[in-house]
PDB file of N, CA and C in Angstrom:
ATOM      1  N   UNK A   1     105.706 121.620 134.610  1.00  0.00           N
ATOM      2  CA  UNK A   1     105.066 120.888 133.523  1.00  0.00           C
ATOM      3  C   UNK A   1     105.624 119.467 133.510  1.00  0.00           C
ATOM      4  N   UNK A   2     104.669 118.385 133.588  1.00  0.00           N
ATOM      5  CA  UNK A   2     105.092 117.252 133.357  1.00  0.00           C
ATOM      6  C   UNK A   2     105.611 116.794 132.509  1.00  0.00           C
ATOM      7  N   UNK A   3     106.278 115.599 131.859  1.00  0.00           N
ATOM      8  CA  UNK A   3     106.641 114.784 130.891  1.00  0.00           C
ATOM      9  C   UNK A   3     105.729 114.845 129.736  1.00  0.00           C
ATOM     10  N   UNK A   4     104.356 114.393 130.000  1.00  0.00           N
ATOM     11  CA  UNK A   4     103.330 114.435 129.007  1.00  0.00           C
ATOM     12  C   UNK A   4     102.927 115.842 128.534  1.00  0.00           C
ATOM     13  N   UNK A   5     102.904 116.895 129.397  1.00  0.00           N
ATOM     14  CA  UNK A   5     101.899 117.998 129.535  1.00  0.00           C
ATOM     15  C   UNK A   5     103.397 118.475 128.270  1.00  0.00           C
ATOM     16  N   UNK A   6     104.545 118.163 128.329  1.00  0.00           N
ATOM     17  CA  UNK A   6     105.727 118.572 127.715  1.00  0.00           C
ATOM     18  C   UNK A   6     105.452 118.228 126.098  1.00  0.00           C
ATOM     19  N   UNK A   7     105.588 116.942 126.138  1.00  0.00           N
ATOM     20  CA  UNK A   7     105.507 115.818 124.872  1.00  0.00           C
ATOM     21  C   UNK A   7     104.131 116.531 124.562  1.00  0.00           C
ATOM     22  N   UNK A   8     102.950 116.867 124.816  1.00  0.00           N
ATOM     23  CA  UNK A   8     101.853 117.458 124.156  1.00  0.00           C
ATOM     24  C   UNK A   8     102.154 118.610 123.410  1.00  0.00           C
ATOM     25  N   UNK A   9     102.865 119.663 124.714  1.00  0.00           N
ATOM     26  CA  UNK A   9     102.913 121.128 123.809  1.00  0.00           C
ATOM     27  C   UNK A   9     103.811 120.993 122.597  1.00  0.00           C
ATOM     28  N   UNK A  10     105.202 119.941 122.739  1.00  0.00           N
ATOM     29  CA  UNK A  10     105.981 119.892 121.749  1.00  0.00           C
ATOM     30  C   UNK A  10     104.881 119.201 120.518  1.00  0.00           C
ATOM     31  N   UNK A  11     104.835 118.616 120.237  1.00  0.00           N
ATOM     32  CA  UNK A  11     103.851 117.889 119.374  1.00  0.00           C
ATOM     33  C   UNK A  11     102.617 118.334 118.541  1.00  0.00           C
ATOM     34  N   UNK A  12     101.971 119.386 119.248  1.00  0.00           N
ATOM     35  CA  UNK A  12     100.440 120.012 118.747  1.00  0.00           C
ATOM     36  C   UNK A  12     100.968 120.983 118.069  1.00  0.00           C
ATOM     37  N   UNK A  13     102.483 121.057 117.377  1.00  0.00           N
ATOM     38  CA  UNK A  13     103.008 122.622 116.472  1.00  0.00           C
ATOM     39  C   UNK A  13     102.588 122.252 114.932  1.00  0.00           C
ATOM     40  N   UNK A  14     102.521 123.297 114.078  1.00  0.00           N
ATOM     41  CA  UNK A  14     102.523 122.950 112.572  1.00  0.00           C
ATOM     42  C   UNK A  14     103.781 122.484 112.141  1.00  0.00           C
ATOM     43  N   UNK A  15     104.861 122.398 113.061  1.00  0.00           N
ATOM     44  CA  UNK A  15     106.226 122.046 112.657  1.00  0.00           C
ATOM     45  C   UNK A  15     105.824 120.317 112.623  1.00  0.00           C
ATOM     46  N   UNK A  16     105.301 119.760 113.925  1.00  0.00           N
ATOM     47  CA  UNK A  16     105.221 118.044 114.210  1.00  0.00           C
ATOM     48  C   UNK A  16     103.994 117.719 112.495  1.00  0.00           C
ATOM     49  N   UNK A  17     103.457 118.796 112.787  1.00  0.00           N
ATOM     50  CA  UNK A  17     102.351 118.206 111.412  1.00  0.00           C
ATOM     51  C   UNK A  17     103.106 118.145 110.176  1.00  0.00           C
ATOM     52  N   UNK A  18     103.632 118.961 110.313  1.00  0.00           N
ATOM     53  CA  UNK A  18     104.961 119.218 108.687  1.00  0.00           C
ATOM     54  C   UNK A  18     105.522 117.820 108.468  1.00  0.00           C
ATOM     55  N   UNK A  19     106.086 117.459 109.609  1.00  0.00           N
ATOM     56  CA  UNK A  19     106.970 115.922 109.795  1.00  0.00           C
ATOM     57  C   UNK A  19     106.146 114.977 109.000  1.00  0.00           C
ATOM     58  N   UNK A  20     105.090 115.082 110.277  1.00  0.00           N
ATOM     59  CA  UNK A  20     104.005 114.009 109.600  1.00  0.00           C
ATOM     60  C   UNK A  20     103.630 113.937 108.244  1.00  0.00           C
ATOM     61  N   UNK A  21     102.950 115.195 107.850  1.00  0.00           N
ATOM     62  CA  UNK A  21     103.034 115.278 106.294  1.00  0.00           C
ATOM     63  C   UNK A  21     104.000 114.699 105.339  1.00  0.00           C
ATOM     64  N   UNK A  22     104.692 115.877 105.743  1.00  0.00           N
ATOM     65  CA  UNK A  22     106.130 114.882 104.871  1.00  0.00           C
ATOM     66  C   UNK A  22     106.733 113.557 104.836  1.00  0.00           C
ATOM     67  N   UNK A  23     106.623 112.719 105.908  1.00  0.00           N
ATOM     68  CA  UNK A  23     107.200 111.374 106.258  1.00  0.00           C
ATOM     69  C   UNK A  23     106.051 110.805 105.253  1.00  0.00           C
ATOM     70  N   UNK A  24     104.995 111.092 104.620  1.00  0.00           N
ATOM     71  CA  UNK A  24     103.974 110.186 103.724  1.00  0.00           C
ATOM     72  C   UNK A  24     104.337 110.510 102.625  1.00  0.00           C
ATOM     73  N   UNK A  25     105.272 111.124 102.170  1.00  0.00           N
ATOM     74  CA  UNK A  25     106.024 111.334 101.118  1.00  0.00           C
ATOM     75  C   UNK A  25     106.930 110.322 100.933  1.00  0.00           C
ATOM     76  N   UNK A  26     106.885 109.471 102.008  1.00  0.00           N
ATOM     77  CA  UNK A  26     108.471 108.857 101.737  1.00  0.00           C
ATOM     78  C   UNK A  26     107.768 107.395 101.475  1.00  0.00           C
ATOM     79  N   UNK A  27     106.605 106.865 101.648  1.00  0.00           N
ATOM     80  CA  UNK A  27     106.386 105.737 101.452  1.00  0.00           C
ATOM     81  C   UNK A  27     105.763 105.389  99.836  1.00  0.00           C
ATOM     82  N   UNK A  28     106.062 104.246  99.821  1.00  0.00           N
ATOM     83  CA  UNK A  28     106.103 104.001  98.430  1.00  0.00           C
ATOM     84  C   UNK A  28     105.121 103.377  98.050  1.00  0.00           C
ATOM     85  N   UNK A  29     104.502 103.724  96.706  1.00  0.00           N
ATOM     86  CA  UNK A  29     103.295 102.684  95.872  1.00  0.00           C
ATOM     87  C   UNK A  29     102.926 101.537  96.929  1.00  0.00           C
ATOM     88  N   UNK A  30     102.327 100.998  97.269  1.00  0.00           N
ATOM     89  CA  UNK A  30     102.245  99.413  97.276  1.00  0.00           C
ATOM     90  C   UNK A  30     101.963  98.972  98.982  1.00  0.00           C
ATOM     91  N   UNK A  31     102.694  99.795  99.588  1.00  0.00           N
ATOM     92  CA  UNK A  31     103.147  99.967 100.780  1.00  0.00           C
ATOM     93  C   UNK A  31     102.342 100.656 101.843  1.00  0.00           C
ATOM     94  N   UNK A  32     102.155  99.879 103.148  1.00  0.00           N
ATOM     95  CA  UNK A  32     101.416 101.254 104.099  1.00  0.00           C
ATOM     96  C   UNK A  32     102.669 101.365 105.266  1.00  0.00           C
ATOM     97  N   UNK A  33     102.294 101.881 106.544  1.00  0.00           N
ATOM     98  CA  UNK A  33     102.667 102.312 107.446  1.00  0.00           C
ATOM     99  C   UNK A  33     101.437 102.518 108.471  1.00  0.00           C
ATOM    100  N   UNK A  34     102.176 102.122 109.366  1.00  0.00           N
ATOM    101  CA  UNK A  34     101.266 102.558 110.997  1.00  0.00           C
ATOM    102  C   UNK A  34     101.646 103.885 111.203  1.00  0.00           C
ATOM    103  N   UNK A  35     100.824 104.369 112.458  1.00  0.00           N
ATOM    104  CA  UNK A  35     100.566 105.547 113.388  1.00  0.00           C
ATOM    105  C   UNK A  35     101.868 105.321 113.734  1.00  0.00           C
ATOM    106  N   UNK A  36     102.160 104.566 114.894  1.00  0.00           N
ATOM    107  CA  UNK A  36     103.517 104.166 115.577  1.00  0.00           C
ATOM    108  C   UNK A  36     104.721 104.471 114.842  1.00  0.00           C
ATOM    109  N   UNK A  37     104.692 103.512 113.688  1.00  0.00           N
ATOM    110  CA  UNK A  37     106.065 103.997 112.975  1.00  0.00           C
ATOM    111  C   UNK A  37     105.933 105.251 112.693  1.00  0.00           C
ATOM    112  N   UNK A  38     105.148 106.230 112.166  1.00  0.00           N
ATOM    113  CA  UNK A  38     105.193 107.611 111.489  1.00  0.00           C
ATOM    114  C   UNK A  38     106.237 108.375 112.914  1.00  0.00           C
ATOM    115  N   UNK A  39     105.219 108.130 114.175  1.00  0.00           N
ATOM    116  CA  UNK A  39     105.931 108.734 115.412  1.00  0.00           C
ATOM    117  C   UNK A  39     107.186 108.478 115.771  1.00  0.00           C
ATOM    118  N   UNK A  40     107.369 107.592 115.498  1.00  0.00           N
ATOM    119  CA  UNK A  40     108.950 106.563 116.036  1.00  0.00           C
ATOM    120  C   UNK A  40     109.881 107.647 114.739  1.00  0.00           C
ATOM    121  N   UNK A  41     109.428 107.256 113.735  1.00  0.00           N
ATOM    122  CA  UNK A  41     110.411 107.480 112.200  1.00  0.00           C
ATOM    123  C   UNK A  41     110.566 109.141 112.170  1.00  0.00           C
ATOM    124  N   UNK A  42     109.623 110.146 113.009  1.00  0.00           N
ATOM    125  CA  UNK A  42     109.957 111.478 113.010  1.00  0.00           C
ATOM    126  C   UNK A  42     110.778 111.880 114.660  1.00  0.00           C
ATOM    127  N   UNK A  43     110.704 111.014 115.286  1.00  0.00           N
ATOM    128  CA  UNK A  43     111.534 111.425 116.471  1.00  0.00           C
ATOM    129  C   UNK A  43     110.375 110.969 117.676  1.00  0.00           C
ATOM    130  N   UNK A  44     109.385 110.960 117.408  1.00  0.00           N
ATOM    131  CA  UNK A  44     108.196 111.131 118.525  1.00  0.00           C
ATOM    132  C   UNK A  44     107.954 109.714 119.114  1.00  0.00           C
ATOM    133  N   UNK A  45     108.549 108.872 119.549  1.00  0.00           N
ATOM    134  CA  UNK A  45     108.505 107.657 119.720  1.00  0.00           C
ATOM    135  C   UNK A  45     107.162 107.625 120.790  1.00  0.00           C
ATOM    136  N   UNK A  46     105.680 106.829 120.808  1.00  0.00           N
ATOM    137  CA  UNK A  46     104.630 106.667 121.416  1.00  0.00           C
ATOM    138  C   UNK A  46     103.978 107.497 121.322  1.00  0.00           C
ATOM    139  N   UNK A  47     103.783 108.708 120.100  1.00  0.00           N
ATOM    140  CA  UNK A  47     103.194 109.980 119.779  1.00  0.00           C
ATOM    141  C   UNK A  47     101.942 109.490 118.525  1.00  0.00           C
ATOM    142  N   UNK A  48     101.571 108.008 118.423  1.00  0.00           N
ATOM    143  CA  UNK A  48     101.037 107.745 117.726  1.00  0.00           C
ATOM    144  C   UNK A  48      99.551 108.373 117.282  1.00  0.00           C
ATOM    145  N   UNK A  49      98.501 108.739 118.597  1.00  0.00           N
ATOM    146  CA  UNK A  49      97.600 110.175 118.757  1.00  0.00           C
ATOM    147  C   UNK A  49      97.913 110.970 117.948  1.00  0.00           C
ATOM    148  N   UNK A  50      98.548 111.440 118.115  1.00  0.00           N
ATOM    149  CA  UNK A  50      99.387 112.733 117.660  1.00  0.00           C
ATOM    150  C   UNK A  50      99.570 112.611 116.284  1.00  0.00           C
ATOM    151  N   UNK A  51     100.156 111.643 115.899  1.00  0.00           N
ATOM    152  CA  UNK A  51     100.249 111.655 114.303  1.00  0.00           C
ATOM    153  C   UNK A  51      98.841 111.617 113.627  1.00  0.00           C
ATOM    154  N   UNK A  52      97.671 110.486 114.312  1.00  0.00           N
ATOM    155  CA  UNK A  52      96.340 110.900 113.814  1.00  0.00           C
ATOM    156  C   UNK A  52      95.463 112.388 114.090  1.00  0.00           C
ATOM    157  N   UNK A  53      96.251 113.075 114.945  1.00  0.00           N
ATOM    158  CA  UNK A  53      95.411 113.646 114.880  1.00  0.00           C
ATOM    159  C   UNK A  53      95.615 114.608 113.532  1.00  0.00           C
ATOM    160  N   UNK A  54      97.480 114.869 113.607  1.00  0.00           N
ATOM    161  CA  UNK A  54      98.336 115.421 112.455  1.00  0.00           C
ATOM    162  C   UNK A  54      97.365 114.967 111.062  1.00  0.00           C
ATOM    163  N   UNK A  55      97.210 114.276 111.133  1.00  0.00           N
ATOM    164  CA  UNK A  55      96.419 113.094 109.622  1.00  0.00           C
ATOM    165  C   UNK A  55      95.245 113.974 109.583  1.00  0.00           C
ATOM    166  N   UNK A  56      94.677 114.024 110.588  1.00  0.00           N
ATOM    167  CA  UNK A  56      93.017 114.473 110.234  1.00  0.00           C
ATOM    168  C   UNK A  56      92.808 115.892 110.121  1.00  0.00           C
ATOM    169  N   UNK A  57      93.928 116.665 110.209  1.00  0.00           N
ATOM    170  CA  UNK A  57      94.043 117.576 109.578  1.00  0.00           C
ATOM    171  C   UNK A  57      94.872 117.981 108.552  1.00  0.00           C
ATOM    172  N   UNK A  58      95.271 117.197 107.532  1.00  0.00           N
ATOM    173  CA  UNK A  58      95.813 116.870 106.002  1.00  0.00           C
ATOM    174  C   UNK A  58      94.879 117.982 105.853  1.00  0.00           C
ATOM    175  N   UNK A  59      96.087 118.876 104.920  1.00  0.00           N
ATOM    176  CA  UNK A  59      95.067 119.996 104.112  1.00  0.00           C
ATOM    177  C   UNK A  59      94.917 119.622 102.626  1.00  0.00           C
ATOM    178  N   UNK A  60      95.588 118.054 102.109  1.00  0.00           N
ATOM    179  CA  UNK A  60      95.648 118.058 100.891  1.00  0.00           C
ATOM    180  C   UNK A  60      96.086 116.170 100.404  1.00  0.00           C
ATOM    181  N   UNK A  61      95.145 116.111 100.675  1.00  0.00           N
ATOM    182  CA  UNK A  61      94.683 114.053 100.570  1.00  0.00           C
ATOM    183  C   UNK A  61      95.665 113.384  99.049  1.00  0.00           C
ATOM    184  N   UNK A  62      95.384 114.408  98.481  1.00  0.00           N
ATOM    185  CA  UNK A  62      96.382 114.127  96.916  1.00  0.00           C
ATOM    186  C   UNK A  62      98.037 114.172  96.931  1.00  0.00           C
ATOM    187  N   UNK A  63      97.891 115.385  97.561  1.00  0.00           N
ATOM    188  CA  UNK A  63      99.685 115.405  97.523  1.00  0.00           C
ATOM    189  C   UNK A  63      99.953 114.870  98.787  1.00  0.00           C
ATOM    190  N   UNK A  64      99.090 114.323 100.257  1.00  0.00           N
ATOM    191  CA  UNK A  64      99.908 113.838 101.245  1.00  0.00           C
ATOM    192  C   UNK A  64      99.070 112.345 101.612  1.00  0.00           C
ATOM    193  N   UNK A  65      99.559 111.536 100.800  1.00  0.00           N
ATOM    194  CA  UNK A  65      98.694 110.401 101.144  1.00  0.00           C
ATOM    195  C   UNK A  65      98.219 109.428 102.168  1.00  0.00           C
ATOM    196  N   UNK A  66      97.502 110.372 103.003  1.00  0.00           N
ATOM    197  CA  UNK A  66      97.188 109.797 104.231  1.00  0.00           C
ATOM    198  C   UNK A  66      96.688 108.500 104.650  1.00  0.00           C
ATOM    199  N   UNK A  67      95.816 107.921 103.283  1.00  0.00           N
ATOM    200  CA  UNK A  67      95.626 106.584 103.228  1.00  0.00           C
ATOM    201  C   UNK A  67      96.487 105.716 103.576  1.00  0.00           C
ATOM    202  N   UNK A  68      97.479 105.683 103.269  1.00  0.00           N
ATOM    203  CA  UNK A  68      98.381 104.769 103.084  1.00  0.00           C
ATOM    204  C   UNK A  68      98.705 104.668 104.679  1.00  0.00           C
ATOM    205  N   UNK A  69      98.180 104.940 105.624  1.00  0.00           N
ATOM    206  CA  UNK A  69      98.476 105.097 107.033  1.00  0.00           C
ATOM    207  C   UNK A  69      97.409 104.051 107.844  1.00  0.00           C
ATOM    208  N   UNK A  70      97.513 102.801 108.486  1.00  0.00           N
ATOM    209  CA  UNK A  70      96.741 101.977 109.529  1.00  0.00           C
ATOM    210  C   UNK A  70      97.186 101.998 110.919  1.00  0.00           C
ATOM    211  N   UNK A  71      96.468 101.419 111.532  1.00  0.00           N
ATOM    212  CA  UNK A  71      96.919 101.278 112.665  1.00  0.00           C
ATOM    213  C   UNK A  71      97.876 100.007 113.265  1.00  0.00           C
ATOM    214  N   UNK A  72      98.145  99.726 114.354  1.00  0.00           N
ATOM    215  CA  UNK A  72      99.400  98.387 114.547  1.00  0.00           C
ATOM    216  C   UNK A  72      98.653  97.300 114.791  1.00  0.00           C
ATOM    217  N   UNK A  73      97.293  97.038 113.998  1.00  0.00           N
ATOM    218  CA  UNK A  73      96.966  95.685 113.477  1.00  0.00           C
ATOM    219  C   UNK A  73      96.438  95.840 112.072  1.00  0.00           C
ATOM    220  N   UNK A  74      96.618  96.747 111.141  1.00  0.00           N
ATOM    221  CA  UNK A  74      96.594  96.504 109.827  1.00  0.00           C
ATOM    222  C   UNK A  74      95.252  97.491 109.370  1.00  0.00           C
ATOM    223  N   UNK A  75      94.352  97.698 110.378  1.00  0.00           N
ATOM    224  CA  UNK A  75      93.007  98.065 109.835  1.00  0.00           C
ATOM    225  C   UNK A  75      92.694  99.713 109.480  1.00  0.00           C
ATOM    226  N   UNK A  76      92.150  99.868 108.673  1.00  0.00           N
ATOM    227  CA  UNK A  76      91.636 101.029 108.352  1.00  0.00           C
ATOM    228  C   UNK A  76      91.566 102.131 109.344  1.00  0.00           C
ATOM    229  N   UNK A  77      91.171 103.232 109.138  1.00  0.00           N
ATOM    230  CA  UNK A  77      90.839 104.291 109.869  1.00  0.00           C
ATOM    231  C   UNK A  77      89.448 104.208 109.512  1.00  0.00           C
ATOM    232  N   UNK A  78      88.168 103.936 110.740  1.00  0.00           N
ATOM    233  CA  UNK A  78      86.724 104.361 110.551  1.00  0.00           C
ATOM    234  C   UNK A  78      86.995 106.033 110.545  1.00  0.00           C
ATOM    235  N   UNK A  79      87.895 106.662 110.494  1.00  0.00           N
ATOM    236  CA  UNK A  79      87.646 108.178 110.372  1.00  0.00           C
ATOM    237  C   UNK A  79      88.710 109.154 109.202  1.00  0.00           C
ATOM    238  N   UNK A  80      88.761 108.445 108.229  1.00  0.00           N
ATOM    239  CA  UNK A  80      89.292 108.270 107.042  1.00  0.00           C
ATOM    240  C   UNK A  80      88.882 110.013 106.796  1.00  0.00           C
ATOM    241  N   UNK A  81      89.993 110.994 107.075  1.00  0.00           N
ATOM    242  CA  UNK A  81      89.568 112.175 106.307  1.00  0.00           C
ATOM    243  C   UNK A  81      88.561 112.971 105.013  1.00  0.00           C
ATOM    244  N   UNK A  82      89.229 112.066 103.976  1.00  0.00           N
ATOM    245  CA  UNK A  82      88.514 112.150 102.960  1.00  0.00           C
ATOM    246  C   UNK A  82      87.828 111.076 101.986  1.00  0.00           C
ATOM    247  N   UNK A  83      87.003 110.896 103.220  1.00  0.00           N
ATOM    248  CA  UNK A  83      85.818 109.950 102.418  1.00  0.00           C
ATOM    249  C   UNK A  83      85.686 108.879 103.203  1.00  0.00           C
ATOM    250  N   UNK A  84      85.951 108.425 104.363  1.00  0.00           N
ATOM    251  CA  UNK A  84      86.121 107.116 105.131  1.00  0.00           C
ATOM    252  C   UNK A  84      86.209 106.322 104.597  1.00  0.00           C
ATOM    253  N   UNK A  85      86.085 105.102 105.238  1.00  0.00           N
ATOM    254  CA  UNK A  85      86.754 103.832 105.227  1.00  0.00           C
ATOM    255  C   UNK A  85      86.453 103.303 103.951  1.00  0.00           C
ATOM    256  N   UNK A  86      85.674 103.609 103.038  1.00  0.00           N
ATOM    257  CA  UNK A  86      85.209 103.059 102.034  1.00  0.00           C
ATOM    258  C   UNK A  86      86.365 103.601 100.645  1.00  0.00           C
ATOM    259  N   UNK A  87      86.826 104.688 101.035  1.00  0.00           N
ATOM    260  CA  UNK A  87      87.349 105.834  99.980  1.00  0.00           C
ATOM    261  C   UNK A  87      88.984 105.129 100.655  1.00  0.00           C
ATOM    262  N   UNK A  88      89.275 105.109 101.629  1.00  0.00           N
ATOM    263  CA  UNK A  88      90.561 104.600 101.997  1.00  0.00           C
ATOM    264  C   UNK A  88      90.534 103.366 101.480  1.00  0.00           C
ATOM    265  N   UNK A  89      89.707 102.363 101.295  1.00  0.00           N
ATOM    266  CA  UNK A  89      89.955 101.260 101.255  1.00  0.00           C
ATOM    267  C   UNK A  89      90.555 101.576  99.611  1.00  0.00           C
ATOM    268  N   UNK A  90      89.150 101.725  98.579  1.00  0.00           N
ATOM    269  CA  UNK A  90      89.150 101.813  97.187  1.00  0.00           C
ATOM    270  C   UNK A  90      90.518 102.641  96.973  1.00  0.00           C
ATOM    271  N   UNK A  91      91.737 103.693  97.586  1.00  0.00           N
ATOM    272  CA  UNK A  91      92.688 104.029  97.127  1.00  0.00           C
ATOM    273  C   UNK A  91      93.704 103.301  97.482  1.00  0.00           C
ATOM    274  N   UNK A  92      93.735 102.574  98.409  1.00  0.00           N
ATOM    275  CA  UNK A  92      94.784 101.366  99.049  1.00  0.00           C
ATOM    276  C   UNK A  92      94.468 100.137  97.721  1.00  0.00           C
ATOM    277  N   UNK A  93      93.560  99.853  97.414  1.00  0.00           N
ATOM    278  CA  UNK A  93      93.424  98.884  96.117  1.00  0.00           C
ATOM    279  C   UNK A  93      93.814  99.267  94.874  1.00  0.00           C
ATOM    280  N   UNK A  94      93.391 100.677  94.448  1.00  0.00           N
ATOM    281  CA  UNK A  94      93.969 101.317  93.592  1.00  0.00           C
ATOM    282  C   UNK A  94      95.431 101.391  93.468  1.00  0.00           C
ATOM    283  N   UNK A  95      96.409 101.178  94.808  1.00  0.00           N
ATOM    284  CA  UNK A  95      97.605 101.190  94.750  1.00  0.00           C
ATOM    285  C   UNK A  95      98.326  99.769  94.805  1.00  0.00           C
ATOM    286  N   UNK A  96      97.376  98.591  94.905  1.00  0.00           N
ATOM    287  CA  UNK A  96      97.852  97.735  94.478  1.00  0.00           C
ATOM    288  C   UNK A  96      98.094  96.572  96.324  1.00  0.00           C
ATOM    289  N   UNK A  97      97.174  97.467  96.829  1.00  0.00           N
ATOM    290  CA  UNK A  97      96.858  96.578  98.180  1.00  0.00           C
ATOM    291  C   UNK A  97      95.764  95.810  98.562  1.00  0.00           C
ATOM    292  N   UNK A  98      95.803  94.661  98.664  1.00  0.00           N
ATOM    293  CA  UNK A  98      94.663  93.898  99.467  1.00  0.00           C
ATOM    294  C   UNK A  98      94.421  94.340 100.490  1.00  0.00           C
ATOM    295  N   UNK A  99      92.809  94.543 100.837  1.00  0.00           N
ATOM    296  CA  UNK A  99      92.089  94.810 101.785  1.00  0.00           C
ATOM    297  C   UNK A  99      91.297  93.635 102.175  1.00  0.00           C
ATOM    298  N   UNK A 100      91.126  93.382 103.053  1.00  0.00           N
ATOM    299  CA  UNK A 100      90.338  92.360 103.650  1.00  0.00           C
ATOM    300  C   UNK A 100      89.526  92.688 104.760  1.00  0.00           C
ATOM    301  N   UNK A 101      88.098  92.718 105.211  1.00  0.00           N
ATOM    302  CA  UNK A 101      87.732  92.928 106.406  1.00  0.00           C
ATOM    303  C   UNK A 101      88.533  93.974 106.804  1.00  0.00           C
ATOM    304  N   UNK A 102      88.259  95.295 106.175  1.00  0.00           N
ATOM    305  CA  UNK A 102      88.503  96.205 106.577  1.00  0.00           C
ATOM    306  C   UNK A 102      90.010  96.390 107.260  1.00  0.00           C
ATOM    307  N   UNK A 103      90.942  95.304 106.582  1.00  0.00           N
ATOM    308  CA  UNK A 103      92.558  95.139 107.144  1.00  0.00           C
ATOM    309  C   UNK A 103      93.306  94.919 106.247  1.00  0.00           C
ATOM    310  N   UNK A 104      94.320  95.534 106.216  1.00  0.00           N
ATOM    311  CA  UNK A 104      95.692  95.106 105.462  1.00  0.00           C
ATOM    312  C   UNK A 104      96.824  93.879 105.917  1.00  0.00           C
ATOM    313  N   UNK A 105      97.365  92.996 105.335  1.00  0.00           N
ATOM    314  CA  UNK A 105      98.011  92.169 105.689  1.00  0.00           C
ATOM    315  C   UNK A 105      99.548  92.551 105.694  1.00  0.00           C
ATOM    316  N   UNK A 106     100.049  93.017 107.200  1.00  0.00           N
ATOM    317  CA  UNK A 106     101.061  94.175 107.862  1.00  0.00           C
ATOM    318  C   UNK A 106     102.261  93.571 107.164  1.00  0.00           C
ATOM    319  N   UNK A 107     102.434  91.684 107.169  1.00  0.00           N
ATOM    320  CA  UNK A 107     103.408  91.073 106.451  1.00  0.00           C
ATOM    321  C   UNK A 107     103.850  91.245 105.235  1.00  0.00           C
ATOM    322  N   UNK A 108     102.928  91.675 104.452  1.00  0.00           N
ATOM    323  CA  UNK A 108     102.941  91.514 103.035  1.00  0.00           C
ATOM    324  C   UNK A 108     103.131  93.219 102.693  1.00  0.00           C
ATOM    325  N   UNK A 109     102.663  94.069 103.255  1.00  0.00           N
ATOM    326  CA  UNK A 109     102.367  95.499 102.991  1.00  0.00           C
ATOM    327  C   UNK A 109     103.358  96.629 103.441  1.00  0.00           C
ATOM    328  N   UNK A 110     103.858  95.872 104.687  1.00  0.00           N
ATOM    329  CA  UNK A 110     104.423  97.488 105.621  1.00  0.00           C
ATOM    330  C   UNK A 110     105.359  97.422 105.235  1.00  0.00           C
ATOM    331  N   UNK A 111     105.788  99.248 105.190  1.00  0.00           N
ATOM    332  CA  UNK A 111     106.921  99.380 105.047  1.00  0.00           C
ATOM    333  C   UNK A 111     107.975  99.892 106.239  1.00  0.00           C
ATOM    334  N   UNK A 112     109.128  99.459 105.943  1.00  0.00           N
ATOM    335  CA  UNK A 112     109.756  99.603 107.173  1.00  0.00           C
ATOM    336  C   UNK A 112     111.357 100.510 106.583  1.00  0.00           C
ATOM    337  N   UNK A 113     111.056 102.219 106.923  1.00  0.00           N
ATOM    338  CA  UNK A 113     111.964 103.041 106.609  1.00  0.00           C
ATOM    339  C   UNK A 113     113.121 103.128 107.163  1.00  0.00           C
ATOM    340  N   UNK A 114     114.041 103.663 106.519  1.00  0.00           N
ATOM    341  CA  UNK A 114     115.623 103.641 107.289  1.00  0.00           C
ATOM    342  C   UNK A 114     115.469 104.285 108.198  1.00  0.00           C
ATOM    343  N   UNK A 115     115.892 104.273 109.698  1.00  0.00           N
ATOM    344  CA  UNK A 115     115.733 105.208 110.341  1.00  0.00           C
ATOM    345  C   UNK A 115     116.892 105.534 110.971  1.00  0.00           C
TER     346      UNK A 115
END
């Protein structure tokens, strides 16, 4: 088994989704986070896939706030679990974030966890 074929099987468990889940617990009001960091900040450094895919199967949008998650230029998810891009945007504003053209401004927004 290769490197990747490795890093896949480790990764596709309900344990890596747990991480993921939980690491959106840790970010705060106001604040987003990338794909990248979620992977980096649970151990999975370049597992960024992986964390979306972890995302798009959120069993629970309320208690794990997946919104609060862009990609590493600021923009939305066109595949926004619950409710797309329109429903991500309106709860990222609701929390007190500018949206612009479908982007967050990474300077002003991201958060950057102890790691």
């Amino acid at each position: 088994m290769d490197g990747e074929e490795f890093l896949h099987d480790k990764i596709s468990n309900r344990a890596f989704q747990n991480q993921v889940l939980n690491f959106l617990l840790t970010i705060p009001k106001g604040k987003v986070v990338t794909y990248g960091q979620i992977a980096e900040a649970i151990g999975y450094p370049g597992a960024a896939r992986a964390v979306g895919n972890a995302l798009h199967k959120n069993p629970d949008g309320e208690k794990y706030p997946c919104y609060k998650v862009v990609n590493s230029k600021g923009e939305l998810s066109g595949r926004f679990a619950f409710g797309g891009i329109v429903v991500q945007q309106e709860r990222l504003e609701a929390d007190g974030i500018k949206v612009c053209d479908n982007r967050v401004n990474l300077d002003k927004y991201q958060f950057y966890p102890n790691l």
